[in-house]
N, C-alpha and C. Protein backbone atom coordinates (compact mmCIF):
# COMPACT_ATOMS: atom_id res chain seq x y z
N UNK A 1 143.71 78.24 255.91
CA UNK A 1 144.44 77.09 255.43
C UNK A 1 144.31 76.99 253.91
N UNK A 2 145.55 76.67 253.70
CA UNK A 2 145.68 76.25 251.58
C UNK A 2 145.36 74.92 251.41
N UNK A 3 144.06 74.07 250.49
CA UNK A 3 144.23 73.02 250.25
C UNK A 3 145.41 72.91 249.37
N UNK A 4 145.98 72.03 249.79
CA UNK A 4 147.00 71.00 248.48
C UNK A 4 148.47 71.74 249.33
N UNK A 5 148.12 73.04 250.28
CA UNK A 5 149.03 73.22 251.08
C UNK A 5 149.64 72.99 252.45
N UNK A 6 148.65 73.63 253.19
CA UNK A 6 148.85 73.26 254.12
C UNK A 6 147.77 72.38 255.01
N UNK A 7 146.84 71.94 253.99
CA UNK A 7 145.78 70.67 254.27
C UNK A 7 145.69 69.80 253.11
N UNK A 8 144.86 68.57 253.23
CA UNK A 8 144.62 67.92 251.79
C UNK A 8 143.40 67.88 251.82
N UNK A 9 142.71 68.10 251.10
CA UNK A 9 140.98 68.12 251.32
C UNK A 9 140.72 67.14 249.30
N UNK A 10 139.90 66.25 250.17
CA UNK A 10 139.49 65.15 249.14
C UNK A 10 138.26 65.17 248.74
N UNK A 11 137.78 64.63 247.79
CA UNK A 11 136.03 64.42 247.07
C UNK A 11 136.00 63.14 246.67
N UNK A 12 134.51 62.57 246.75
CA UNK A 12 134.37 61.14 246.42
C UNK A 12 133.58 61.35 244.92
N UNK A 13 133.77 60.59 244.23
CA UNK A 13 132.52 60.19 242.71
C UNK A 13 133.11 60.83 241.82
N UNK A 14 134.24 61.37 241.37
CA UNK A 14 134.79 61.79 240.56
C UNK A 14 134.02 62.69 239.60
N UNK A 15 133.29 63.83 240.07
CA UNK A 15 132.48 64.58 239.43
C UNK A 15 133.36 65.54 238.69
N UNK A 16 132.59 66.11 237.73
CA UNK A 16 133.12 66.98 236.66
C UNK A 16 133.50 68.03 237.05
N UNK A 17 132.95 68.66 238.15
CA UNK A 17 133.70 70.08 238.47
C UNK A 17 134.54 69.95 239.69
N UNK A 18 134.99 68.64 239.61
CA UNK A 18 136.48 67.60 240.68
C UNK A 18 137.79 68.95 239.87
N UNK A 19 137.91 68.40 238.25
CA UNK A 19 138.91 69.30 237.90
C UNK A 19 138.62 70.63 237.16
N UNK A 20 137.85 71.18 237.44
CA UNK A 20 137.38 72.26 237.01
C UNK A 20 138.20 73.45 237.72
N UNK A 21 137.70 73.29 239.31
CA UNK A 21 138.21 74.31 240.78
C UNK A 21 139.62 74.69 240.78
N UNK A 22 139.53 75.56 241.67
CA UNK A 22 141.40 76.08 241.87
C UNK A 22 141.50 75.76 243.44
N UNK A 23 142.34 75.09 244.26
CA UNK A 23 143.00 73.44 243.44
C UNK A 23 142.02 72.42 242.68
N UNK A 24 142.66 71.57 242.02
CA UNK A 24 141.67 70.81 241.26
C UNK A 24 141.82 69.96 242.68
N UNK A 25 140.63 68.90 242.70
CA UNK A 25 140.05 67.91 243.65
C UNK A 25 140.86 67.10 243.52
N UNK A 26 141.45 66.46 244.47
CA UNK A 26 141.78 65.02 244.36
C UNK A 26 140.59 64.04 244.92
N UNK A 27 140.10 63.17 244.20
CA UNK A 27 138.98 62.46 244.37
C UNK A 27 139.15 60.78 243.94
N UNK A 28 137.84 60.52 244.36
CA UNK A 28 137.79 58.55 244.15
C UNK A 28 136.37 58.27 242.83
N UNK A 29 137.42 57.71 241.92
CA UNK A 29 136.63 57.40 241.12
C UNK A 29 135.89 56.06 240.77
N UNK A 30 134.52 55.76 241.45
CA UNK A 30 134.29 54.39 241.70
C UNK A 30 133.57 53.63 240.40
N UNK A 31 134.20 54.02 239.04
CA UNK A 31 134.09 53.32 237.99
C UNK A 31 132.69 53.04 237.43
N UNK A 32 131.46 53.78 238.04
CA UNK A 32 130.40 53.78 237.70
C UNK A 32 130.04 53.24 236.25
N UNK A 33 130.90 53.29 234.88
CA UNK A 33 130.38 53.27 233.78
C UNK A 33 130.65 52.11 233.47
N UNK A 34 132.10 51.57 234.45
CA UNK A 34 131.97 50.00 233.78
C UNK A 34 130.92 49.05 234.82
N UNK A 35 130.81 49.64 235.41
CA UNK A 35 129.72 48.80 236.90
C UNK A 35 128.51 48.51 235.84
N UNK A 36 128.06 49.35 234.99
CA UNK A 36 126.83 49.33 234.13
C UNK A 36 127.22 48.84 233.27
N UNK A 37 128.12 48.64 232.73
CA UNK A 37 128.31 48.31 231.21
C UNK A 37 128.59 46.55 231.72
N UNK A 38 129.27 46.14 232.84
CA UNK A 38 129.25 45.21 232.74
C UNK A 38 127.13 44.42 233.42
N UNK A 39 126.85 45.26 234.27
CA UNK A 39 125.37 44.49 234.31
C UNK A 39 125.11 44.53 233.32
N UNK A 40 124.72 45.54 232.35
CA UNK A 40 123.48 45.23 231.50
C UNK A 40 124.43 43.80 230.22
N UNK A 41 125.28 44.23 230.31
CA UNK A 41 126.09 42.57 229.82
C UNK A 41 125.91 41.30 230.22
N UNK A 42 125.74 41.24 231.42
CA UNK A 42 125.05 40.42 231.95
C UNK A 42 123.38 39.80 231.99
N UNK A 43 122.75 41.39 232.14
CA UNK A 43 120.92 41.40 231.85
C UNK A 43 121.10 40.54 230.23
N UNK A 44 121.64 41.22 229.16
CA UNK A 44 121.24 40.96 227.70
C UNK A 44 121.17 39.56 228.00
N UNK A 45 122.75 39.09 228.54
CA UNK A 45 122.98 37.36 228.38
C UNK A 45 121.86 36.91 228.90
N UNK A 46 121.66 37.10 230.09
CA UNK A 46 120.09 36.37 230.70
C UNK A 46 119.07 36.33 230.34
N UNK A 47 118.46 37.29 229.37
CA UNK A 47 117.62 37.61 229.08
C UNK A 47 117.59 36.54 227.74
N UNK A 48 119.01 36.71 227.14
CA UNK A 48 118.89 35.60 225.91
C UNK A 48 119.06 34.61 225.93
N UNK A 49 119.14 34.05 227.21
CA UNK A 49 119.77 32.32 227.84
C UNK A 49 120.83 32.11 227.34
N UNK A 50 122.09 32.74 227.06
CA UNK A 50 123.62 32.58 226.66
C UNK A 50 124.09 32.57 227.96
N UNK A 51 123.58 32.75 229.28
CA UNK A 51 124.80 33.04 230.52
C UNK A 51 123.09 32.35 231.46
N UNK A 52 123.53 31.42 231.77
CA UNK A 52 122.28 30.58 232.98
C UNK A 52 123.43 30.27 234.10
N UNK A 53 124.11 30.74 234.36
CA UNK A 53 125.17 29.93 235.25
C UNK A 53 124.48 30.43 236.94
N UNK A 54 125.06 30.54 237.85
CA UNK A 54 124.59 30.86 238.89
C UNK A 54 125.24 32.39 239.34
N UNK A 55 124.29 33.22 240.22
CA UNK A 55 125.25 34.68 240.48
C UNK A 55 126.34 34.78 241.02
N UNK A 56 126.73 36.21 240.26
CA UNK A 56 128.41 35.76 240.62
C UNK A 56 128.41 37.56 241.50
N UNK A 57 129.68 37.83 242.51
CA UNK A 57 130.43 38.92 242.56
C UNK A 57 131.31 39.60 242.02
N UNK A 58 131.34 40.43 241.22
CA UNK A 58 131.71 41.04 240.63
C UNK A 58 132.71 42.42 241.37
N UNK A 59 133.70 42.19 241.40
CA UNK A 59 134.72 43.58 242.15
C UNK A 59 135.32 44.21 241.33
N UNK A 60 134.99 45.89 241.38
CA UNK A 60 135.90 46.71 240.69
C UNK A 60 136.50 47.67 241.38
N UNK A 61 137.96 47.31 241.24
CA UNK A 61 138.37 48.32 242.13
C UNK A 61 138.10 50.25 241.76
N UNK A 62 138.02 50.80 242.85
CA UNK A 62 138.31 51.98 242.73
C UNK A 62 139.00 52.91 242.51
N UNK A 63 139.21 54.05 241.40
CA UNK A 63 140.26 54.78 241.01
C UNK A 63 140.45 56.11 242.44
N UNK A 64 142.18 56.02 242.34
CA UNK A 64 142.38 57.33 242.76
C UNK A 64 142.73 58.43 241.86
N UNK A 65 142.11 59.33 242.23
CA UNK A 65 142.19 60.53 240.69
C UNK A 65 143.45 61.59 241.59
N UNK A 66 144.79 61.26 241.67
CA UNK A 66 144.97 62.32 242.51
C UNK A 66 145.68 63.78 241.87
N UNK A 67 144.63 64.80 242.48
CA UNK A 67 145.06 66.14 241.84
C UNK A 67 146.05 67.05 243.25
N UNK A 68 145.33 68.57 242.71
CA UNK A 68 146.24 69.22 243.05
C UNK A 68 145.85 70.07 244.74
N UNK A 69 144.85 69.31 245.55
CA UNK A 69 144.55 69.39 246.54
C UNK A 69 145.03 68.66 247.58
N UNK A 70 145.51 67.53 247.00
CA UNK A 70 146.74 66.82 248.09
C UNK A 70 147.91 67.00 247.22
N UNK A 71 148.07 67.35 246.67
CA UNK A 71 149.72 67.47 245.53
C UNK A 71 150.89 67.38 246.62
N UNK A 72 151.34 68.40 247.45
CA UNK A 72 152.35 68.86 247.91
C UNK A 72 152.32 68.73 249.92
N UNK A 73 151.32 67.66 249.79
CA UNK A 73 151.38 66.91 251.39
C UNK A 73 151.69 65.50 251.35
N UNK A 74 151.97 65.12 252.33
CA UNK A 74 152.70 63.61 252.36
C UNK A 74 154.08 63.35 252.38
């Protein structure tokens, strides 16, 4: 079987050698850098008593990265 041909074969975490491969990966990119960038935004505020409010949920959606392993199915 051909990915991106006659299968679609997917990857999760959007790793670096996602588009490296022959097909490149189609994968889920779950935004890891703003997930951190917004805690420790949060830690600083707390830490400096600028943000005392009560905890909150925070949702980030997830990227689809889509390459050339599902390209030509669907």
């Amino acid at each position: 079987r051909m990915p991106g041909r006659e299968v679609a074969v997917m990857g999760q975490g959007n790793e670096r050698f996602s588009s490296l491969i022959t097909p490149a990966l189609t994968t889920i990119d779950y935004c890891g850098e703003e997930i951190g960038r917004r805690a420790a935004e949060t830690i600083l505020q707390r830490v400096s008593k600028s943000r005392m409010d009560a905890p909150q949920t925070a949702r980030i959606a997830p990227l689809l990265i889509a390459r050339d392993s599902t390209s030509t199915l669907g």
